[in-house]
PDB file of N, CA and C in Angstrom:
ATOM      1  N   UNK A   1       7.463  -9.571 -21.374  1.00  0.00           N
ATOM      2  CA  UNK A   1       6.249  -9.888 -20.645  1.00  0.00           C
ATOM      3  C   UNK A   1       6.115  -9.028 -19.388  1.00  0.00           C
ATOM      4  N   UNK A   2       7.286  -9.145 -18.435  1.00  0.00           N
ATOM      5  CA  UNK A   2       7.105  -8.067 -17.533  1.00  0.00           C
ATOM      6  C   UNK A   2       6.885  -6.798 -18.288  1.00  0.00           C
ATOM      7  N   UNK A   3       7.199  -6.296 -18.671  1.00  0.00           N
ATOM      8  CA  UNK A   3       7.217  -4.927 -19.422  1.00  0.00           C
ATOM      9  C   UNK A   3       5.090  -4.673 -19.753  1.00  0.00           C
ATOM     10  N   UNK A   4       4.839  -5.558 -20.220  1.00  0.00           N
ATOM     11  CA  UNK A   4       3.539  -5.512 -20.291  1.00  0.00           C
ATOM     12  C   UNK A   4       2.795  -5.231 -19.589  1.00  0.00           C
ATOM     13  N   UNK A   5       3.164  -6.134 -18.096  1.00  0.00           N
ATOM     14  CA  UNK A   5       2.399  -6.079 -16.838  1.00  0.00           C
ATOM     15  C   UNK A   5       2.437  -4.405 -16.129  1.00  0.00           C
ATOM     16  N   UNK A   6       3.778  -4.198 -15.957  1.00  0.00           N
ATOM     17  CA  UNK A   6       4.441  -2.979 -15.357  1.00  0.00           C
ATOM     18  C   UNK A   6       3.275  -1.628 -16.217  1.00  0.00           C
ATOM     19  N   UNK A   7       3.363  -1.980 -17.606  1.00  0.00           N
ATOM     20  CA  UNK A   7       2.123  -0.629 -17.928  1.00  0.00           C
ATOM     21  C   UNK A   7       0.786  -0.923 -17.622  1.00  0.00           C
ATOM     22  N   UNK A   8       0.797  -2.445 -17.676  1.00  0.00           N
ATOM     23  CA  UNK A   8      -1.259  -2.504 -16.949  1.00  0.00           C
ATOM     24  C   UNK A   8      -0.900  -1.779 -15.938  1.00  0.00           C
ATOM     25  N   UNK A   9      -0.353  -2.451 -14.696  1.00  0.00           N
ATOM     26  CA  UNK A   9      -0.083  -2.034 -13.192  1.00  0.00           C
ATOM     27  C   UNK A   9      -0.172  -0.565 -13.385  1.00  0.00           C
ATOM     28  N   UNK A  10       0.448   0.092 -13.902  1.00  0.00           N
ATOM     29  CA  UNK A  10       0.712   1.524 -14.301  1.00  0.00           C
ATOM     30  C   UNK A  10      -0.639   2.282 -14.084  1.00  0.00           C
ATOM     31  N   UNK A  11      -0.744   1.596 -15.330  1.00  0.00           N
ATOM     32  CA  UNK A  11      -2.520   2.122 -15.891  1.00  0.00           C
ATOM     33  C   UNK A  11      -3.573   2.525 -14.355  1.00  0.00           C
ATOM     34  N   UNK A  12      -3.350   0.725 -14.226  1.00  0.00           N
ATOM     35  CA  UNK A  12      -4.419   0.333 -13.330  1.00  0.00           C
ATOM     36  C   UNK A  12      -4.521   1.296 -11.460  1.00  0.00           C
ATOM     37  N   UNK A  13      -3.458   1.487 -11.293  1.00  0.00           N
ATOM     38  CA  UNK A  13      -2.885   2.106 -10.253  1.00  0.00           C
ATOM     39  C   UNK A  13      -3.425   3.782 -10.611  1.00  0.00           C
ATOM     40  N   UNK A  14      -2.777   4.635 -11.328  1.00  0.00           N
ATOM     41  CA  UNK A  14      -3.208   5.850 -11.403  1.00  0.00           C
ATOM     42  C   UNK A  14      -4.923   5.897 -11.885  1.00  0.00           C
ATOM     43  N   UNK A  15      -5.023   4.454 -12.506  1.00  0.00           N
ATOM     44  CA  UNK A  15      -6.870   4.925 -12.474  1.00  0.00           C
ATOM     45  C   UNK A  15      -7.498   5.103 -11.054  1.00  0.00           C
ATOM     46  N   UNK A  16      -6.787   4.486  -9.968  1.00  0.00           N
ATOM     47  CA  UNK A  16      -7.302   4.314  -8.691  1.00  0.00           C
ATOM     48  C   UNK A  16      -6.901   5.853  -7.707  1.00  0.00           C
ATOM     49  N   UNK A  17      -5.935   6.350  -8.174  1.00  0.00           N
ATOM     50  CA  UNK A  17      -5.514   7.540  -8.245  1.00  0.00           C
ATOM     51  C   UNK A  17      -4.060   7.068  -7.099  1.00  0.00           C
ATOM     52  N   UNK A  18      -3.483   5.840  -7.458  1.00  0.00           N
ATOM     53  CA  UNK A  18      -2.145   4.963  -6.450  1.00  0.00           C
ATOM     54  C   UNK A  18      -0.569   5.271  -7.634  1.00  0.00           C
ATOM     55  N   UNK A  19      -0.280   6.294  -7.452  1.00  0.00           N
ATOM     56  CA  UNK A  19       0.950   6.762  -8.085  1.00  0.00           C
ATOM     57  C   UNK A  19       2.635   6.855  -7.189  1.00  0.00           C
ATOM     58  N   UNK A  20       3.435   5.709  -7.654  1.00  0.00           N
ATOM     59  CA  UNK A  20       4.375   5.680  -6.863  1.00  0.00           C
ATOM     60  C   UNK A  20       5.596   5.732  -8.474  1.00  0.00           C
ATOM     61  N   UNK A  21       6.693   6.202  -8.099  1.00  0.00           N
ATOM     62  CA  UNK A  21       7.990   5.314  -9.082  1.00  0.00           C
ATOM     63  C   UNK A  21       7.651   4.034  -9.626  1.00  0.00           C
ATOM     64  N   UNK A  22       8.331   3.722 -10.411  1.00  0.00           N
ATOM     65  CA  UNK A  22       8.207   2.483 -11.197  1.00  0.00           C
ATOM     66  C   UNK A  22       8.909   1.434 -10.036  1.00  0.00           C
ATOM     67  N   UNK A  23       9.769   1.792  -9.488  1.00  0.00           N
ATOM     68  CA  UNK A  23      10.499   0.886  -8.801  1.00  0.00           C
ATOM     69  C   UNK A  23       9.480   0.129  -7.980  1.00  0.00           C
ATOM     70  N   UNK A  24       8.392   1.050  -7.171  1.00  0.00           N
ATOM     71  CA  UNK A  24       7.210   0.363  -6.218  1.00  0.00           C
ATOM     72  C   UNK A  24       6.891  -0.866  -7.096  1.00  0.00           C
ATOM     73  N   UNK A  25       6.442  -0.728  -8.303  1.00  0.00           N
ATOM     74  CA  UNK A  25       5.438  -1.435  -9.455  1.00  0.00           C
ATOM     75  C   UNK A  25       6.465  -2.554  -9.738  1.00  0.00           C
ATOM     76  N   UNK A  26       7.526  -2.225 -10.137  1.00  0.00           N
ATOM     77  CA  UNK A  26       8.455  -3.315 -10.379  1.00  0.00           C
ATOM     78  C   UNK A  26       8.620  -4.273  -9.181  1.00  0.00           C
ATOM     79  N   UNK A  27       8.618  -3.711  -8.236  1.00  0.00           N
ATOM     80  CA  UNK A  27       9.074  -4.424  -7.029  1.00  0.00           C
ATOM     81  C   UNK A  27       8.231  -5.673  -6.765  1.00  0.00           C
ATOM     82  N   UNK A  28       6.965  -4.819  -6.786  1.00  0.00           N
ATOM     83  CA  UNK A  28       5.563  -5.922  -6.267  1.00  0.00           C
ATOM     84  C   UNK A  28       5.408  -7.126  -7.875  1.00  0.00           C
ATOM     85  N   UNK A  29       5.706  -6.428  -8.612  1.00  0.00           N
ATOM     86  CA  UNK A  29       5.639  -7.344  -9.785  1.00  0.00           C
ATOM     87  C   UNK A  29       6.600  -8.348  -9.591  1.00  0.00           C
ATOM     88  N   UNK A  30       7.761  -8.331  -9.273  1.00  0.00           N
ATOM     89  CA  UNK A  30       9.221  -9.431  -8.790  1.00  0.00           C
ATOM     90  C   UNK A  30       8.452 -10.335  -7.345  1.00  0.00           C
ATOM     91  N   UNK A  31       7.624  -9.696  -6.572  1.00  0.00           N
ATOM     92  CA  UNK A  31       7.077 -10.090  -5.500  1.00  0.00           C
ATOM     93  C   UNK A  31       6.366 -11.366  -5.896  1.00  0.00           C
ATOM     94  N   UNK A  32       5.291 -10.484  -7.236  1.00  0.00           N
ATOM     95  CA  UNK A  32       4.252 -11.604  -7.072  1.00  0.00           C
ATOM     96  C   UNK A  32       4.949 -12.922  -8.292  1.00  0.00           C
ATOM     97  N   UNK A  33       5.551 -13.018  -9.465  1.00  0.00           N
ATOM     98  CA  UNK A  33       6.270 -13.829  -9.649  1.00  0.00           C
ATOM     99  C   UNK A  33       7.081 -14.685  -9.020  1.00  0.00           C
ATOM    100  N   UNK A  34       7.503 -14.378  -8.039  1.00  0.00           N
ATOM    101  CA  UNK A  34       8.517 -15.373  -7.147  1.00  0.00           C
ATOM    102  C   UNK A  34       7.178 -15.786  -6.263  1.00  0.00           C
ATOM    103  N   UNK A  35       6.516 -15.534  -5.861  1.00  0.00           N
ATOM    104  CA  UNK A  35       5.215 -16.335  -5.020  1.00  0.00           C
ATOM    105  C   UNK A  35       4.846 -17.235  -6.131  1.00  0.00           C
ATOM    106  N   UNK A  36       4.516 -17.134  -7.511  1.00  0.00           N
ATOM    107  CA  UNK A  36       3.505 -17.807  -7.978  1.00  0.00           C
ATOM    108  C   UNK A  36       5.032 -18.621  -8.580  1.00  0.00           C
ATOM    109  N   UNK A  37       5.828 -18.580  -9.394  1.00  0.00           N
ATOM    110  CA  UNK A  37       6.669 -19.294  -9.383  1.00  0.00           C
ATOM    111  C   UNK A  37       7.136 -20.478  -8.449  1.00  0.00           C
ATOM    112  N   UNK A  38       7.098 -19.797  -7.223  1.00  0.00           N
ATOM    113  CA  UNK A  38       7.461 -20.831  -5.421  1.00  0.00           C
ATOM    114  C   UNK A  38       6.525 -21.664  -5.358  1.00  0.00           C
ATOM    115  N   UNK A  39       5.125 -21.071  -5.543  1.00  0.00           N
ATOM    116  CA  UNK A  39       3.921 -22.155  -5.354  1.00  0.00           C
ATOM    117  C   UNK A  39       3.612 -23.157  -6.747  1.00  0.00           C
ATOM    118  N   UNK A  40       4.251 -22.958  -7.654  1.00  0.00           N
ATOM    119  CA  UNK A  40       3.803 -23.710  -8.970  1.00  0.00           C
ATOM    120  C   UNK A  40       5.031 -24.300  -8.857  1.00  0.00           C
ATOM    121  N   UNK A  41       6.271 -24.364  -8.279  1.00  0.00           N
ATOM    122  CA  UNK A  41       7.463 -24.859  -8.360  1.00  0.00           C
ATOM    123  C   UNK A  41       7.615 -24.980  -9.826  1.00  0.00           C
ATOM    124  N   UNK A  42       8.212 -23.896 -10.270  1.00  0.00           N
ATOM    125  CA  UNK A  42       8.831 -23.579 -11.757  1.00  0.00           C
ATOM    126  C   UNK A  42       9.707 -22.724 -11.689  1.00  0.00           C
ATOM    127  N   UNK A  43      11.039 -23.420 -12.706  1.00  0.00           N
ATOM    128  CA  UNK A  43      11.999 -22.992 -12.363  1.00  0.00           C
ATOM    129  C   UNK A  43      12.468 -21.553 -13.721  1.00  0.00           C
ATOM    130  N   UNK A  44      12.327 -20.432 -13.413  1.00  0.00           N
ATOM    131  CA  UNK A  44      12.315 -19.090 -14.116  1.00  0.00           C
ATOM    132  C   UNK A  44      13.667 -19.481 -14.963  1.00  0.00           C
ATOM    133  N   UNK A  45      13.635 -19.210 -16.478  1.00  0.00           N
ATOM    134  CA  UNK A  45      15.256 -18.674 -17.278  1.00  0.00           C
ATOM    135  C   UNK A  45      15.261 -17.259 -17.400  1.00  0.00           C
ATOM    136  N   UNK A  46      16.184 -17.332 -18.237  1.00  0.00           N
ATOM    137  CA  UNK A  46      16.333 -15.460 -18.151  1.00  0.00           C
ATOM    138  C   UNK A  46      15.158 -15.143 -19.567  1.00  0.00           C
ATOM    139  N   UNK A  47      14.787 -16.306 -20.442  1.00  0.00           N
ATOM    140  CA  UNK A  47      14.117 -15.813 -21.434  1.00  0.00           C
ATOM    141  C   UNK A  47      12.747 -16.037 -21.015  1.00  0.00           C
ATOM    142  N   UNK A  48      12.358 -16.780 -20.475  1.00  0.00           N
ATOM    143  CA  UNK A  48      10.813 -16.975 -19.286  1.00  0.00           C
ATOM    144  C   UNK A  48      10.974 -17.066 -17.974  1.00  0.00           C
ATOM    145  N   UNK A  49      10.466 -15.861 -17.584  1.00  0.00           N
ATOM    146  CA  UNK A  49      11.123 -15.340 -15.425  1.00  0.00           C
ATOM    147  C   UNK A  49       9.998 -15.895 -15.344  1.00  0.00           C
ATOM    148  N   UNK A  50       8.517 -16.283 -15.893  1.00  0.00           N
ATOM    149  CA  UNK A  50       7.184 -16.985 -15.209  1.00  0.00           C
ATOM    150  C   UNK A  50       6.504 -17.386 -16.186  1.00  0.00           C
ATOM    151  N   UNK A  51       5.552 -18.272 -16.126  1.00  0.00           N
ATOM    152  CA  UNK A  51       4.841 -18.647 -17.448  1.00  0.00           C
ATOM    153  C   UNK A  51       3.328 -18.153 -17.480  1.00  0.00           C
ATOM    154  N   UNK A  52       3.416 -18.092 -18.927  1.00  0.00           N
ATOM    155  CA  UNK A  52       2.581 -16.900 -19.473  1.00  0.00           C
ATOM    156  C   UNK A  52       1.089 -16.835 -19.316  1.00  0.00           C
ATOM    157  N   UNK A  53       0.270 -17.804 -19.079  1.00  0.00           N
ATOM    158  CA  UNK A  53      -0.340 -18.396 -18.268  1.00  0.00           C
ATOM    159  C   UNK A  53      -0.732 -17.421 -17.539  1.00  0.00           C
ATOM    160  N   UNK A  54       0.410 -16.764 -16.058  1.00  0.00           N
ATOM    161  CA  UNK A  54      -0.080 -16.737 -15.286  1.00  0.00           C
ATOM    162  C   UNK A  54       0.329 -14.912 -15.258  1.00  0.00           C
ATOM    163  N   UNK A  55       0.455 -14.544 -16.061  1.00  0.00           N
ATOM    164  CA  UNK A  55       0.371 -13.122 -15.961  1.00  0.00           C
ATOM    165  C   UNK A  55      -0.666 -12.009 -15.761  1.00  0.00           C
ATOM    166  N   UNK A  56      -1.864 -12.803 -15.905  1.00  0.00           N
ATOM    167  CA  UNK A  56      -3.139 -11.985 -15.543  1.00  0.00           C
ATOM    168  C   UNK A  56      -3.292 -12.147 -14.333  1.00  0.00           C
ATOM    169  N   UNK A  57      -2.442 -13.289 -13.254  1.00  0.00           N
ATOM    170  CA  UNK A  57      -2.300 -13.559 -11.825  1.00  0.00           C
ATOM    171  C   UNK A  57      -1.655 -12.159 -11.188  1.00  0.00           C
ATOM    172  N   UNK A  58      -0.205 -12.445 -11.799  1.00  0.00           N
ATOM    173  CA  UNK A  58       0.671 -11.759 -11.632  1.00  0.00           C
ATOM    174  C   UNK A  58       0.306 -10.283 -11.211  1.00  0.00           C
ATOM    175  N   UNK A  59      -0.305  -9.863 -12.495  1.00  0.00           N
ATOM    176  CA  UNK A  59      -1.055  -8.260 -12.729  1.00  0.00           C
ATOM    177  C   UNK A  59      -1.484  -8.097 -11.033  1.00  0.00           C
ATOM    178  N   UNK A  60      -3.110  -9.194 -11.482  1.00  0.00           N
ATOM    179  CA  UNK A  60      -3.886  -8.650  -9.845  1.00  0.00           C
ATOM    180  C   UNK A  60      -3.250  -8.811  -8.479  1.00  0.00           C
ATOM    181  N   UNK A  61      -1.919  -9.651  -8.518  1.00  0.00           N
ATOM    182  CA  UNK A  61      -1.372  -9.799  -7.328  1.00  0.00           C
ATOM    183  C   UNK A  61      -0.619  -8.144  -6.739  1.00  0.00           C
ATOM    184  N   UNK A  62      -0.077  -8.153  -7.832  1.00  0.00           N
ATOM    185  CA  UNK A  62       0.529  -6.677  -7.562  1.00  0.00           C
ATOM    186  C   UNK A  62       0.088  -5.852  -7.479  1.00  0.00           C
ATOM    187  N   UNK A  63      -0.939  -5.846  -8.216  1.00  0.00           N
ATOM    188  CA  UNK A  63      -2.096  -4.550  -8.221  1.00  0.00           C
ATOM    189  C   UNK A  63      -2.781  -4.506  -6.493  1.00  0.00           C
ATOM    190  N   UNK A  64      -3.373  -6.110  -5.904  1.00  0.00           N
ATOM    191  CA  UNK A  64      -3.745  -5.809  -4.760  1.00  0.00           C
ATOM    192  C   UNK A  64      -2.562  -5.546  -3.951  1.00  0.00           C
ATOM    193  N   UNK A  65      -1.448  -6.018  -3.840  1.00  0.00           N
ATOM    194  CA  UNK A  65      -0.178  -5.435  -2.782  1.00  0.00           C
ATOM    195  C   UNK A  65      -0.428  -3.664  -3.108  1.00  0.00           C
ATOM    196  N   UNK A  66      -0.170  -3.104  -4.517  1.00  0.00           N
ATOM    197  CA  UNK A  66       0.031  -1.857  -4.601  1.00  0.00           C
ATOM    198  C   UNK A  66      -1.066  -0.843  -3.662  1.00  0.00           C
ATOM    199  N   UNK A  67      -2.540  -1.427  -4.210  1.00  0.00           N
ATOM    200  CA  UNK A  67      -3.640  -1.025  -3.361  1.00  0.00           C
ATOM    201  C   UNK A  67      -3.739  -0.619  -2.072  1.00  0.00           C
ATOM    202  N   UNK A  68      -2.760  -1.941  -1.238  1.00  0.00           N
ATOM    203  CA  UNK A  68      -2.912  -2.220   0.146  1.00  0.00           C
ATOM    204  C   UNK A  68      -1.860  -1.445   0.652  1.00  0.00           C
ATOM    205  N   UNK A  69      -1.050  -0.511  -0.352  1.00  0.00           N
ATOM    206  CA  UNK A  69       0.159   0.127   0.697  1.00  0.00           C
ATOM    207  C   UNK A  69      -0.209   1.197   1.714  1.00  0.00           C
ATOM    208  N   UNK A  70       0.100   0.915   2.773  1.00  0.00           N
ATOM    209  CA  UNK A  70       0.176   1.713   3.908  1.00  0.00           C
ATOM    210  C   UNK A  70      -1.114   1.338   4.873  1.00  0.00           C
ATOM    211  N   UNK A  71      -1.546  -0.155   4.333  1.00  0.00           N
ATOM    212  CA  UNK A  71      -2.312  -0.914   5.634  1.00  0.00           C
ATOM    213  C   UNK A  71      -1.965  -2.571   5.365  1.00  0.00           C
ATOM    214  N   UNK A  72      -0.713  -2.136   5.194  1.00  0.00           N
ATOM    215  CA  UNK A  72      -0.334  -3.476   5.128  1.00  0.00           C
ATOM    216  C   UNK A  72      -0.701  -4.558   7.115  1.00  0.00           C
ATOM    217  N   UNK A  73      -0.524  -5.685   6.661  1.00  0.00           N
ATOM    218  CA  UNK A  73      -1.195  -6.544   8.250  1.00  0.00           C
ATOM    219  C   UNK A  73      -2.746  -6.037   8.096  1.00  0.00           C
ATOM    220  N   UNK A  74      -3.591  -5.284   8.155  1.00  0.00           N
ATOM    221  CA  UNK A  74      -4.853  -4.888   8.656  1.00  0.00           C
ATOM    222  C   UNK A  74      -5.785  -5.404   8.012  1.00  0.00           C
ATOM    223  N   UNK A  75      -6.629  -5.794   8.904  1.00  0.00           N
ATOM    224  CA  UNK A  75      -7.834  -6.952   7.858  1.00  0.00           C
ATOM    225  C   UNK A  75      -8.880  -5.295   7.731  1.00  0.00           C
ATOM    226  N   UNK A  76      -8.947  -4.938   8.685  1.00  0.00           N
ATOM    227  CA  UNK A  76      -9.898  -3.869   8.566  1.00  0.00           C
ATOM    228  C   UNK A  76      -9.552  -2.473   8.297  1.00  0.00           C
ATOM    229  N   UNK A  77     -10.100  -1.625   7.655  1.00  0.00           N
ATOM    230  CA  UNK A  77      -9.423   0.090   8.325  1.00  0.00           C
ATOM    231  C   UNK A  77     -10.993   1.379   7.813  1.00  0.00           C
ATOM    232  N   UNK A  78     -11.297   2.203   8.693  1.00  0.00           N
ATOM    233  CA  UNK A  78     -11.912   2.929   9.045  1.00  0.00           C
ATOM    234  C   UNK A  78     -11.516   4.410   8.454  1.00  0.00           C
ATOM    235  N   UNK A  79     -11.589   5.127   7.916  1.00  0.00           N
ATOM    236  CA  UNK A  79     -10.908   6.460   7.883  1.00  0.00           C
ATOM    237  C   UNK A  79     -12.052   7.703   6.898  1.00  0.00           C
ATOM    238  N   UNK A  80     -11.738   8.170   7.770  1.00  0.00           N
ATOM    239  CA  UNK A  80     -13.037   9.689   7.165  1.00  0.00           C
ATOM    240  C   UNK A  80     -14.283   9.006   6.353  1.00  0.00           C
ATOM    241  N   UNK A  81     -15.007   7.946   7.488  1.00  0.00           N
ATOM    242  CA  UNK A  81     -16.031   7.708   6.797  1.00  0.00           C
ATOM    243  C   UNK A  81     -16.303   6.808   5.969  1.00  0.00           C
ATOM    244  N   UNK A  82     -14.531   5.903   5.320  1.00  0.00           N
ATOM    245  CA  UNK A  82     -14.369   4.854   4.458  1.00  0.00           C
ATOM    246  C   UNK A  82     -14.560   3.803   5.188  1.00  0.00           C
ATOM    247  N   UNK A  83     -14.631   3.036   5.129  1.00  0.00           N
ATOM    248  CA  UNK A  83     -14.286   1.650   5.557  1.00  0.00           C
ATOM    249  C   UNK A  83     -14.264   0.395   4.122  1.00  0.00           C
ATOM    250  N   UNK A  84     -12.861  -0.005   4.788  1.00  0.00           N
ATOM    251  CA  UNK A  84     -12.054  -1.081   3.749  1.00  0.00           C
ATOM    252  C   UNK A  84     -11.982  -2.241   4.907  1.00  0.00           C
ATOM    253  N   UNK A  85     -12.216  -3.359   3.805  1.00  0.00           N
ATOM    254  CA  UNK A  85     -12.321  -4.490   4.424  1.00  0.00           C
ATOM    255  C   UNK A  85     -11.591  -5.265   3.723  1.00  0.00           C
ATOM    256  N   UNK A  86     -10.270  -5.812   3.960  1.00  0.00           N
ATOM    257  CA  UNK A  86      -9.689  -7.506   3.063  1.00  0.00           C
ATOM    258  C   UNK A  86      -9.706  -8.474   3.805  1.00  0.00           C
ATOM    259  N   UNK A  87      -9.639  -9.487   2.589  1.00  0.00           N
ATOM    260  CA  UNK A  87     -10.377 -10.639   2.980  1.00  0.00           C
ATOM    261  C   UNK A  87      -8.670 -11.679   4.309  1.00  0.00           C
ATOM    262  N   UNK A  88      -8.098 -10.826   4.028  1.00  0.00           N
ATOM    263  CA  UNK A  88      -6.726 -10.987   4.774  1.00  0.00           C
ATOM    264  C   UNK A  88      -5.792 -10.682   4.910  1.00  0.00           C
ATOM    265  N   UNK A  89      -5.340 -10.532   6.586  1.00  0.00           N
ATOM    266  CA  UNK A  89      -3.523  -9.759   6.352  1.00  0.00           C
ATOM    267  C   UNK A  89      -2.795  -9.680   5.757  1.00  0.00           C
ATOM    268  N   UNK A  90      -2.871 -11.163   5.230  1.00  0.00           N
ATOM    269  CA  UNK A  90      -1.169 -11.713   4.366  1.00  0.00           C
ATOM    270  C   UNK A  90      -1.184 -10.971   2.915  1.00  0.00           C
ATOM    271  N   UNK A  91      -0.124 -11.031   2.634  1.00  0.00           N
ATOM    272  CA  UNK A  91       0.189 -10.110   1.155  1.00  0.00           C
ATOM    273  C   UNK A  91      -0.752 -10.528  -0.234  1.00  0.00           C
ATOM    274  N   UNK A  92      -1.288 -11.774   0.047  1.00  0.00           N
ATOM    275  CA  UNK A  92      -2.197 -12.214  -1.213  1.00  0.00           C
ATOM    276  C   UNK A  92      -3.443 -12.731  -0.753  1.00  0.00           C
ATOM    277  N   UNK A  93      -4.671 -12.493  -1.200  1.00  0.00           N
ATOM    278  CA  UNK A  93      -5.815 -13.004  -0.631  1.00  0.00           C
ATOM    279  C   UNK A  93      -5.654 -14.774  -0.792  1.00  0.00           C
ATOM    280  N   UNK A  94      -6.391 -16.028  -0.395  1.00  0.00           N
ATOM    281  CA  UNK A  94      -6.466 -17.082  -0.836  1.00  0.00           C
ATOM    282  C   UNK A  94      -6.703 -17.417  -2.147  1.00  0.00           C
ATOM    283  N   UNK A  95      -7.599 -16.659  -1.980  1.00  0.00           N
ATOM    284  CA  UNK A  95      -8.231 -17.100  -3.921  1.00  0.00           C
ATOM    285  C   UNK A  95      -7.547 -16.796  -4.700  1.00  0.00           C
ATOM    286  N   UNK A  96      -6.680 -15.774  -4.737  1.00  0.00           N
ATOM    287  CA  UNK A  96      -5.405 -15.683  -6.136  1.00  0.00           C
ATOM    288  C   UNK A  96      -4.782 -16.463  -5.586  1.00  0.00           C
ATOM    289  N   UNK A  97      -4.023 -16.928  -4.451  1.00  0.00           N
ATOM    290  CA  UNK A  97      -3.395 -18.167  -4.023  1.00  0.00           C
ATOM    291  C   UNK A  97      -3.760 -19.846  -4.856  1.00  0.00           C
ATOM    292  N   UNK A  98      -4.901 -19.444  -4.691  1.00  0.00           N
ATOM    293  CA  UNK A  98      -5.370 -21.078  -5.089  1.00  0.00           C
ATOM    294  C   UNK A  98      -5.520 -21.311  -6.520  1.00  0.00           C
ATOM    295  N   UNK A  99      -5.033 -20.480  -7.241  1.00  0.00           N
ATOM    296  CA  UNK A  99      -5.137 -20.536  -8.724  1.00  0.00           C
ATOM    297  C   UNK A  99      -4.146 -20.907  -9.404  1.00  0.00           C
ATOM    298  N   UNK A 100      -2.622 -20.894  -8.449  1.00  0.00           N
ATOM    299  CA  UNK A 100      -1.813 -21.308  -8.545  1.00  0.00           C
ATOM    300  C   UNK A 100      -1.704 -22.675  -8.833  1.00  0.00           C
ATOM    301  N   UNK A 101      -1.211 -23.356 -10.029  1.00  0.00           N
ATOM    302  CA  UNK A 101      -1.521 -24.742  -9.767  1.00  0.00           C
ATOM    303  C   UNK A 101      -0.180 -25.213  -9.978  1.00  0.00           C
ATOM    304  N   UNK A 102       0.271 -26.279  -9.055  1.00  0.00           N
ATOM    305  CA  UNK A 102       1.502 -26.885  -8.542  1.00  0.00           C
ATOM    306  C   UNK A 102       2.184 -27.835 -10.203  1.00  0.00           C
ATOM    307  N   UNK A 103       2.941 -27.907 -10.450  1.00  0.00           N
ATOM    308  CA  UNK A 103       3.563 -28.573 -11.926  1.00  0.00           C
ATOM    309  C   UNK A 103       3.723 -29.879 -11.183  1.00  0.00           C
ATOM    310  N   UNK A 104       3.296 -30.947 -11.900  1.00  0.00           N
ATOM    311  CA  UNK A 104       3.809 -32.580 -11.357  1.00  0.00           C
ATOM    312  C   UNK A 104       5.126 -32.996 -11.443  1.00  0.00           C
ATOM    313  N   UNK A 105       5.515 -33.162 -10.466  1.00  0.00           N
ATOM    314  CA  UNK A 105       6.895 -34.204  -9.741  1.00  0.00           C
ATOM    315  C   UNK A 105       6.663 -35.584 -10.296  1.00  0.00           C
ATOM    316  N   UNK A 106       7.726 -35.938 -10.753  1.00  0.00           N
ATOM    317  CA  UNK A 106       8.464 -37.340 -10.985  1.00  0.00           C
ATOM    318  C   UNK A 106       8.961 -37.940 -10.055  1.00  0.00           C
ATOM    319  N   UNK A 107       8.504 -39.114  -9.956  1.00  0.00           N
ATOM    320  CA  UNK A 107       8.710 -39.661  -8.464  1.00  0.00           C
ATOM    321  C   UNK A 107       9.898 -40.560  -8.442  1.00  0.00           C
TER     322      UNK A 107
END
C-alpha cells in the first residue's frame, strides 16, 4: 500500500515540477500515517501500517507537506510576482485534519 502512494506522490510531485529522492516522499508519507493513525487512534501491524480507507488522505497529506517545502511556518509568501497563500502554518491544513475519524473506545 505504501508502495502505491510513494508512485502517486512521485507522479504527482514531478507533475508540479517538486523533484526530491525518494527518501523526501517516503519520509512525508511515514509523517502523514503516524498523524492520521495518532488522530484515528489505530494501532499499525507490520501487515497494515494504516487503514486503507485512508490512503487517498495519506497521498494529499504528503503531497501538501511536499508542496510546502521551503515555506514551511508561512501562511503567506510573495516571490517574483507569485503569491501563495495556505490556509495554515501547521504541517496539515484543518480540513484533511477533520476527515480523520477517531475509532470508538470501550468504556
Amino acid at each position: 500500500m505504501e508502495h502505491e502512494i510513494l508512485e502517486k506522490l512521485k507522479r504527482g510531485c514531478e507533475a508540479r515540477g517538486l523533484i526530491y529522492d525518494d527518501i523526501i516522499y517516503e519520509d512525508e508519507i511515514d509523517n502523514a500515517i503516524e498523524v492520521v493513525n495518532e488522530r484515528r487512534g489505530y494501532k499499525p501491524t507490520a501487515g497494515k501500517p494504516f487503514e486503507e480507507k485512508y490512503k487517498h488522505l495519506i497521498y494529499r497529506m504528503a503531497l501538501y507537506t511536499v508542496s510546502k517545502m521551503g515555506a514551511e511556518g508561512e501562511i503567506s509568501h510573495k516571490e517574483n510576482g507569485t503569491n501563495r497563500v495556505y490556509q495554515t502554518s501547521n504541517d496539515y491544513p484543518r480540513d484533511m485534519l477533520n476527515q480523520i475519524i477517531p475509532l470508538a473506545r470501550g468504556v
